[in-house]
N, C-alpha and C. Protein backbone atom coordinates (compact mmCIF):
# COMPACT_ATOMS: atom_id res chain seq x y z
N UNK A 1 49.24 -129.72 184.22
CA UNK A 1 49.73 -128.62 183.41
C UNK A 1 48.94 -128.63 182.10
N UNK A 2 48.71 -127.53 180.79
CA UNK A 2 47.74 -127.01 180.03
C UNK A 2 48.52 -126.57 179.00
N UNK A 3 48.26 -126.95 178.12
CA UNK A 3 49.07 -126.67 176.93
C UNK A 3 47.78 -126.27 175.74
N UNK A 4 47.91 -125.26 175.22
CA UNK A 4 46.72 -125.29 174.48
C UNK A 4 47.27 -124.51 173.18
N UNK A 5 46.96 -125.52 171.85
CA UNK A 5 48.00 -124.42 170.42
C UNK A 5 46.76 -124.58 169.30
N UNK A 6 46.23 -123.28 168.91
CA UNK A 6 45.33 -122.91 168.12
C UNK A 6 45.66 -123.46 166.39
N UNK A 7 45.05 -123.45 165.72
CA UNK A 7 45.45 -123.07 164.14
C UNK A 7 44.15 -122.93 163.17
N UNK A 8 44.11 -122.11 162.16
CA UNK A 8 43.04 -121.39 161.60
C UNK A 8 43.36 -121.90 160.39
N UNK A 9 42.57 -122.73 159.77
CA UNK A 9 42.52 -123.26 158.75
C UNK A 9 41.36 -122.43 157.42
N UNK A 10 41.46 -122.71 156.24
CA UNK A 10 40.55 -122.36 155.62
C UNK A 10 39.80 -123.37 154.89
N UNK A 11 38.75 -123.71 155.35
CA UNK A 11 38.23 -124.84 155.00
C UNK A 11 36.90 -124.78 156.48
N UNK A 12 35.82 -125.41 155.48
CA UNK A 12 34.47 -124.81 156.35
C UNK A 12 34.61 -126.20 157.44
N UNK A 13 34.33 -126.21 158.62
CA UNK A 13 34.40 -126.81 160.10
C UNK A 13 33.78 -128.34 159.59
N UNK A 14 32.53 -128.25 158.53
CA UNK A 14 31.82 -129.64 158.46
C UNK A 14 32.83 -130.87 157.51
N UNK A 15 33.83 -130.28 156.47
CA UNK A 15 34.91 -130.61 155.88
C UNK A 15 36.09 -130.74 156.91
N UNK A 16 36.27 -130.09 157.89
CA UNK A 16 37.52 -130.15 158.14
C UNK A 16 36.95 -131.42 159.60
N UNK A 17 35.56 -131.82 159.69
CA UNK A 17 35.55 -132.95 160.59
C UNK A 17 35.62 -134.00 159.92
N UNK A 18 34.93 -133.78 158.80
CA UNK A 18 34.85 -135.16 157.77
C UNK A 18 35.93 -135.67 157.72
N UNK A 19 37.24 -134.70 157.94
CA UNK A 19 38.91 -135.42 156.83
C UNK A 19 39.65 -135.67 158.14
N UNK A 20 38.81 -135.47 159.78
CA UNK A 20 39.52 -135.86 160.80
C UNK A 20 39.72 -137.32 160.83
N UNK A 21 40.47 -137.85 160.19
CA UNK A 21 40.42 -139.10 160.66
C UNK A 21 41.76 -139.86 160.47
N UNK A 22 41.66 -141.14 160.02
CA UNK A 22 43.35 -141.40 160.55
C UNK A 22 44.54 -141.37 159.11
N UNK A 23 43.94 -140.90 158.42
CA UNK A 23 44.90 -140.35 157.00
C UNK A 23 45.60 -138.88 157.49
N UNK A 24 44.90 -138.12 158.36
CA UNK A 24 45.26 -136.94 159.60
C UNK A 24 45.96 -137.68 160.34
N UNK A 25 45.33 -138.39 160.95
CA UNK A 25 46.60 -138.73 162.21
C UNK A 25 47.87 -138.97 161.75
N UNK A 26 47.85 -140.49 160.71
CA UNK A 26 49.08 -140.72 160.49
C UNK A 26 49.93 -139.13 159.93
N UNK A 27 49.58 -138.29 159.14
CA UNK A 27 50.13 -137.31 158.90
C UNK A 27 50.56 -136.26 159.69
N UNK A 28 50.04 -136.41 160.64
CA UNK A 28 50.39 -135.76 162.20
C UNK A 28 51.68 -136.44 163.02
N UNK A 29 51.46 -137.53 163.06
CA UNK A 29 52.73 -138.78 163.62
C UNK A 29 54.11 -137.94 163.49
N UNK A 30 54.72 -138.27 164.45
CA UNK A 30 55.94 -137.11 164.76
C UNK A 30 57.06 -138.31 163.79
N UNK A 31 58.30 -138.12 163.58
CA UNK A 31 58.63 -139.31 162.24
C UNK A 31 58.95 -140.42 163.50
N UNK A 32 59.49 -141.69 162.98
CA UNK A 32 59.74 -142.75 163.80
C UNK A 32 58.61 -143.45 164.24
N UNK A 33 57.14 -142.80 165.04
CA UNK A 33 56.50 -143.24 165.42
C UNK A 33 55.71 -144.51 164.39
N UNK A 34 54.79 -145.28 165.19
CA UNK A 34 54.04 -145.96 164.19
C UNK A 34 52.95 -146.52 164.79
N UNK A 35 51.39 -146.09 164.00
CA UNK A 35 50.19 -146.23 164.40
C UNK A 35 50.01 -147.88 164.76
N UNK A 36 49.28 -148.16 165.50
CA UNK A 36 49.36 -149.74 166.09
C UNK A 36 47.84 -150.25 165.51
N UNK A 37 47.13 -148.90 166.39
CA UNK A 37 45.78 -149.05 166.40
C UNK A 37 44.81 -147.77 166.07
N UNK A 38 43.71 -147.07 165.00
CA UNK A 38 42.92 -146.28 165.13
C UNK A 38 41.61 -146.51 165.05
N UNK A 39 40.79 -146.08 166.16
CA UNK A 39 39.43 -146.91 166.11
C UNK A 39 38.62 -145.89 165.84
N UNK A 40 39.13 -144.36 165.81
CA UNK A 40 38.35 -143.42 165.38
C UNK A 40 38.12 -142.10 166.62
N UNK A 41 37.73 -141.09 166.21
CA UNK A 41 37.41 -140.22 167.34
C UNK A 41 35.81 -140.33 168.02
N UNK A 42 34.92 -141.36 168.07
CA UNK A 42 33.98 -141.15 168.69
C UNK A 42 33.96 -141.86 170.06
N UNK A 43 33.30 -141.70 171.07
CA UNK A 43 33.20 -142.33 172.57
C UNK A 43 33.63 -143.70 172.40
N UNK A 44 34.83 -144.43 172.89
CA UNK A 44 34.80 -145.87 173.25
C UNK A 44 35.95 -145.95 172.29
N UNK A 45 36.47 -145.53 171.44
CA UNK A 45 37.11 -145.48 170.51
C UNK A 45 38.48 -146.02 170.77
N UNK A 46 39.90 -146.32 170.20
CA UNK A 46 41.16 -145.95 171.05
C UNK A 46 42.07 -146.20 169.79
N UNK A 47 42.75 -145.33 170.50
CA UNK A 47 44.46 -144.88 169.30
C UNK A 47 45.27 -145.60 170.22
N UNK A 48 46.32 -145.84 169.65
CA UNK A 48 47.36 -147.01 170.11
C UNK A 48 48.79 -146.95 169.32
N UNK A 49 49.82 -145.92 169.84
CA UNK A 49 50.85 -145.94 168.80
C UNK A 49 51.95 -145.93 170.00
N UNK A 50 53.31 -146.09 169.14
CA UNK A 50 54.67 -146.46 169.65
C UNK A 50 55.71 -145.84 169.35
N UNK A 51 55.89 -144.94 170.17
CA UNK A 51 57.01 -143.59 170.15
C UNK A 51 58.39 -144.47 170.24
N UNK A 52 59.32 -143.43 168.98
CA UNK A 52 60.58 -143.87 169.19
C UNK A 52 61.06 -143.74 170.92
N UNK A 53 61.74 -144.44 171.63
CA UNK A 53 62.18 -144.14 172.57
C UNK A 53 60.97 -143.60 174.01
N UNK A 54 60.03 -143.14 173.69
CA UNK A 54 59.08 -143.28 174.50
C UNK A 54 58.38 -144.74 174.64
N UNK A 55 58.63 -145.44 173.72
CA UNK A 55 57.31 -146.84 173.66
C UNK A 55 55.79 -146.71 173.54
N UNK A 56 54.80 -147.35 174.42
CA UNK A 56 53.52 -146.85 174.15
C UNK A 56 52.94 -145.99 174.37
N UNK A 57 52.06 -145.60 173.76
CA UNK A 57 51.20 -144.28 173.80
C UNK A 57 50.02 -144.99 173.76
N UNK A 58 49.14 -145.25 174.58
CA UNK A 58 47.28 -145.72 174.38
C UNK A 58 46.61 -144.91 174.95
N UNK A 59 45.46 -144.37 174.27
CA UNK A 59 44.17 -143.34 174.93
C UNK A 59 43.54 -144.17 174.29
N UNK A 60 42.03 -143.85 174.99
CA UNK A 60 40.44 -143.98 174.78
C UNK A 60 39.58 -142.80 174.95
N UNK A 61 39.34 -142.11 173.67
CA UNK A 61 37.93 -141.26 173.43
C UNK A 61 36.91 -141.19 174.38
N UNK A 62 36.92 -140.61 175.44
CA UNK A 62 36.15 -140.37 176.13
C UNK A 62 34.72 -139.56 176.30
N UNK A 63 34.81 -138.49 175.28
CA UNK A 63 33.58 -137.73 174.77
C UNK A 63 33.86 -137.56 173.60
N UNK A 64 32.42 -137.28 172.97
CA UNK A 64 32.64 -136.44 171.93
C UNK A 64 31.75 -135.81 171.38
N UNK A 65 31.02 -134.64 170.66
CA UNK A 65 29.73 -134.45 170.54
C UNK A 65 30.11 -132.91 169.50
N UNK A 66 28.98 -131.88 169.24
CA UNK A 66 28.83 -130.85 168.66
C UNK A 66 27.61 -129.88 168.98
N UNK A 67 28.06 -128.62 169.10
CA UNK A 67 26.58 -127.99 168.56
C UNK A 67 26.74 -126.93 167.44
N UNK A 68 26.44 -125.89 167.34
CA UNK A 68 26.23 -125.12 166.31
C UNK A 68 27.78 -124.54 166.12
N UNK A 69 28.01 -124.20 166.89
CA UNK A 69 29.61 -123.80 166.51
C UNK A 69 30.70 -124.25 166.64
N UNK A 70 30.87 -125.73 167.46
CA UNK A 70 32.16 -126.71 167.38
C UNK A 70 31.87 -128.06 167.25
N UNK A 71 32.89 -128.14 167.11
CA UNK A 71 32.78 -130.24 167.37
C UNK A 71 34.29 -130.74 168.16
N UNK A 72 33.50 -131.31 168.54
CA UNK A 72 34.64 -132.31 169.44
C UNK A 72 35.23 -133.46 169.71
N UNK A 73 36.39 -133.55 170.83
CA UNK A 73 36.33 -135.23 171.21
C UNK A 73 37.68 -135.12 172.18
N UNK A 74 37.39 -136.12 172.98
CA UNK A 74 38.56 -135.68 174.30
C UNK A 74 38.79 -137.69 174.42
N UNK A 75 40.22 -137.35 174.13
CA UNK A 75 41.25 -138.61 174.12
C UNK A 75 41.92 -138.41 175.79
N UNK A 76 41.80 -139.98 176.51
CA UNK A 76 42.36 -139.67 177.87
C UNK A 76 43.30 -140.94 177.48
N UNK A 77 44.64 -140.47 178.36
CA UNK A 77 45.86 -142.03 178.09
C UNK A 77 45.19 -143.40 179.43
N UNK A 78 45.23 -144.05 178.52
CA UNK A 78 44.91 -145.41 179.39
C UNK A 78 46.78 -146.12 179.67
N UNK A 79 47.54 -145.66 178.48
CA UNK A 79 48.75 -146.55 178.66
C UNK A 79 49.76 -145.52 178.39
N UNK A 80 50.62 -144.60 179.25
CA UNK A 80 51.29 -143.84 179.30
C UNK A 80 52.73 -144.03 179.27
N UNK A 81 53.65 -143.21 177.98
CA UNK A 81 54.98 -143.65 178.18
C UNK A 81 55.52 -142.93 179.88
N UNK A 82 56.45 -143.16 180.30
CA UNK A 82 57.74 -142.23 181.17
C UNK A 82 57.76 -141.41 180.81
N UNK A 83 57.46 -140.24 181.78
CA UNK A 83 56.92 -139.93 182.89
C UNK A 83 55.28 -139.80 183.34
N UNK A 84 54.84 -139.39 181.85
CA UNK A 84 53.78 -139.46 181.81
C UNK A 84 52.53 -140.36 183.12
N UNK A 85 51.59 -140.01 183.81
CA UNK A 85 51.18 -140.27 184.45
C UNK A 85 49.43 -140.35 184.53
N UNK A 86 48.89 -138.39 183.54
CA UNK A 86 47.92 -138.17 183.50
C UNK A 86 47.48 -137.76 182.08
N UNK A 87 46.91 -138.20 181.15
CA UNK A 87 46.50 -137.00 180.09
C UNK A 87 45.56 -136.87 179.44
N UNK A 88 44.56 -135.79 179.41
CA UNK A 88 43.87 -135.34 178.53
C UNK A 88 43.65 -134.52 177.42
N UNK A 89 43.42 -135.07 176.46
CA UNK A 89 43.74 -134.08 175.06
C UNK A 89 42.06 -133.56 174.80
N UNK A 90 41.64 -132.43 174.68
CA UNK A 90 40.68 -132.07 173.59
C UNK A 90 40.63 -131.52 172.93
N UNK A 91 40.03 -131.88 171.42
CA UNK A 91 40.52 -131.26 170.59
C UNK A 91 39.15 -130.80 169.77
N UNK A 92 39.22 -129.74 169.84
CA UNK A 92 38.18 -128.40 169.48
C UNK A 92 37.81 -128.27 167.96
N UNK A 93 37.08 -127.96 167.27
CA UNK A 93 36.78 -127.27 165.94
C UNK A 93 35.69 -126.50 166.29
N UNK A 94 36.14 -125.14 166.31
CA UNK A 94 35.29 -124.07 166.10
C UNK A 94 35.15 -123.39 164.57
N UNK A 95 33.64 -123.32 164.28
CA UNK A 95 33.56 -122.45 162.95
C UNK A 95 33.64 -120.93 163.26
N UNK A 96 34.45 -119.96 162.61
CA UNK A 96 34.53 -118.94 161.86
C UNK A 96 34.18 -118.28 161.39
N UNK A 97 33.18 -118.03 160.44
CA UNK A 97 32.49 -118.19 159.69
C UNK A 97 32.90 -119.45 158.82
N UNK A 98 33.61 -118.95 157.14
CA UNK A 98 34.42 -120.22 156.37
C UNK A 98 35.41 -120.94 156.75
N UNK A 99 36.06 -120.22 158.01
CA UNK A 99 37.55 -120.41 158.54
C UNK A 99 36.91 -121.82 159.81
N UNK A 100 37.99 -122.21 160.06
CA UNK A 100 37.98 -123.19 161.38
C UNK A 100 38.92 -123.28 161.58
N UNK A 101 39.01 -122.61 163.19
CA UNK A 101 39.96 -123.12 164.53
C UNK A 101 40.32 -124.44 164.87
N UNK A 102 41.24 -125.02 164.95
CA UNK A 102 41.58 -125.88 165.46
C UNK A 102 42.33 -126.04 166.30
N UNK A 103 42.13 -126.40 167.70
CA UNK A 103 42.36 -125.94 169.15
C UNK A 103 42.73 -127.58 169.65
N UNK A 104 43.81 -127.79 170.20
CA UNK A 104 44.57 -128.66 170.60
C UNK A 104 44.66 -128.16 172.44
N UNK A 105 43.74 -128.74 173.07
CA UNK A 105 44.12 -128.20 174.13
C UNK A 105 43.80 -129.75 175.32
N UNK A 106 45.16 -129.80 175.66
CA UNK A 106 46.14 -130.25 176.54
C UNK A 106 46.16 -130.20 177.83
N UNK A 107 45.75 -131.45 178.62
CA UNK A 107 46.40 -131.13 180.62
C UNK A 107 47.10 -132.92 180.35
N UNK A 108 47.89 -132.42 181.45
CA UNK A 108 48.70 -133.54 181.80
C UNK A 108 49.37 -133.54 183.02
N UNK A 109 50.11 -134.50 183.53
CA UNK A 109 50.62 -134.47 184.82
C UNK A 109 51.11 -136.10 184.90
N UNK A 110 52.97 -135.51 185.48
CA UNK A 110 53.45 -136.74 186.07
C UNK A 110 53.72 -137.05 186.89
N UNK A 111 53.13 -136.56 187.85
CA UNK A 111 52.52 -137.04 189.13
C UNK A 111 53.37 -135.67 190.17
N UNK A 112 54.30 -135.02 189.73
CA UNK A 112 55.06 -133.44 190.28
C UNK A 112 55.28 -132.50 189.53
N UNK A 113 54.82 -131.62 190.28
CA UNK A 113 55.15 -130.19 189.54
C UNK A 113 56.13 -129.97 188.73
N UNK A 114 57.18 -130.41 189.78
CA UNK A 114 58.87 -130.22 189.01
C UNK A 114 58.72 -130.69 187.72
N UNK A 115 58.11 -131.59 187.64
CA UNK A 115 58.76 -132.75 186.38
C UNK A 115 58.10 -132.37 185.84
N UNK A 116 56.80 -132.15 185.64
CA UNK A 116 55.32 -131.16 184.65
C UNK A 116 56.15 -129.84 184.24
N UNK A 117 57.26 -129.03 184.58
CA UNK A 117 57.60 -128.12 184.17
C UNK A 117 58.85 -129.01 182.90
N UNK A 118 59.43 -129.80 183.43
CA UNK A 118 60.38 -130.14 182.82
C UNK A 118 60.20 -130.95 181.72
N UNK A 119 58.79 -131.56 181.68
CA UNK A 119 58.84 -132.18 180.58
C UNK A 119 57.66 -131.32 179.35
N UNK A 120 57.00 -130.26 180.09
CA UNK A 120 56.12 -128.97 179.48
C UNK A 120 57.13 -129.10 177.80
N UNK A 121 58.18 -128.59 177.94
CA UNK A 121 58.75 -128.24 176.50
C UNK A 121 58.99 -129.20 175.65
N UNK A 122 58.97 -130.28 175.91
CA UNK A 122 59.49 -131.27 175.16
C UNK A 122 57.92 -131.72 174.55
N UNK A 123 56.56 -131.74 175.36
CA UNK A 123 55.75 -131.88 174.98
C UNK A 123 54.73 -130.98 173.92
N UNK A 124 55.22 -129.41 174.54
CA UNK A 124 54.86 -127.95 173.87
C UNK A 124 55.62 -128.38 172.13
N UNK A 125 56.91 -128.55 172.15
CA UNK A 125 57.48 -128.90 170.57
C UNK A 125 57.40 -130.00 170.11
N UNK A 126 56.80 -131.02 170.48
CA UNK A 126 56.38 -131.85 169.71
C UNK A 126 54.82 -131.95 169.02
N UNK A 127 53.58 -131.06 169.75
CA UNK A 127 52.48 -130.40 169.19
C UNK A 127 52.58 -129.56 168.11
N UNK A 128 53.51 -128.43 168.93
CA UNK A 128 53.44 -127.15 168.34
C UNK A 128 53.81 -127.16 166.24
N UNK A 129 54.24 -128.33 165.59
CA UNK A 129 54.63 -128.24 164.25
C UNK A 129 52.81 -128.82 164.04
N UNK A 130 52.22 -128.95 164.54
CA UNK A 130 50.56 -129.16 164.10
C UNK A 130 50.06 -128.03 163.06
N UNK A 131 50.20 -126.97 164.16
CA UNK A 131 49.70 -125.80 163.63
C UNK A 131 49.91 -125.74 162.26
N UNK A 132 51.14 -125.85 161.45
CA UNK A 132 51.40 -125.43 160.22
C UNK A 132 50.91 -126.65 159.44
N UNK A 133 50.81 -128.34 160.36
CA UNK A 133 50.80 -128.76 159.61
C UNK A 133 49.20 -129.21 159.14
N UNK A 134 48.37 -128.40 160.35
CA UNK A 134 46.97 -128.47 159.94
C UNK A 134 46.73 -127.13 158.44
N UNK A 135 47.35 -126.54 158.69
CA UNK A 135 47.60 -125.14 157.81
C UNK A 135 47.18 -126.11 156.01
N UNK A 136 48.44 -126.51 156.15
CA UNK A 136 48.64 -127.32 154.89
C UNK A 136 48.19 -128.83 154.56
N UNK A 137 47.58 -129.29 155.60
CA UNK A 137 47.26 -130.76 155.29
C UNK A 137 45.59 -130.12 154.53
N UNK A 138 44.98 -128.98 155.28
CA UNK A 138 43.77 -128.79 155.31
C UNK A 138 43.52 -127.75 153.55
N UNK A 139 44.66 -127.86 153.34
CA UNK A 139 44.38 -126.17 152.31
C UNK A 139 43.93 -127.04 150.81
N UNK A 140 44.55 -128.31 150.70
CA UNK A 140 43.88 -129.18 149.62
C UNK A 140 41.79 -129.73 149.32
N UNK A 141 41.27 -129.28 150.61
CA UNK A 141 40.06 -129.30 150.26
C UNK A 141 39.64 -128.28 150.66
């Protein structure tokens, strides 16, 4: 299943990669959670945190690269809470012109359809407060 949630920041794409890093993440962190491990967004890399009531969360950076109009990097889970089974995150910066997109886009799978529908929303609202909060984490530079 594909979950994909945009947000348009104002702040030029080469700034808004520079400040990707884990002073973002932690500010992203849904509350309760707590970062274990950040090794960064480039290939080989791995994030490592511990959801209230979910437990672990581990991915490893699997790509990452740029050309003239985005930059990237795609986090896959090596250590998945319940139900969780499959996931890939990539996460996009497209320039704008001054503006940059920031594209959160999402597949996952726990191993059935059924349950990929059922756990879709719980995963859709726990992203979805990004948007505003890339809005405002980003509007200070």
């Amino acid at each position: 299943m594909r979950i994909v949630l945009k947000s348009t920041v104002d702040c030029p794409i080469n700034k808004v990669d520079e400040h990707f890093n884990e002073e973002l993440f932690r500010y992203l962190l849904p509350p309760g959670a707590k970062l274990i491990e950040y090794g960064g967004s480039e290939t080989g890399d791995v994030v490592h945190l511990r959801l209230p009531l979910a437990g672990t969360w581990k991915s490893k950076i699997t790509d990452h690269g740029r050309n003239d109009k985005s930059i990237y990097f795609v986090d896959e889970g090596s250590k998945l809470p319940f139900p969780l089974k499959w996931w890939k995150h990539k996460h996009i910066l497209h320039e704008e012109g001054s503006l940059t997109i920031i594209e959160d886009n999402i597949e996952f799978s726990t191993g059935f359809t059924i349950t990929d529908a059922i756990v879709y929303p719980f995963l859709y609202l726990a992203f979805a407060p990004r948007i505003k909060q890339y809005k405002k984490y980003f509007a200070k530079f």
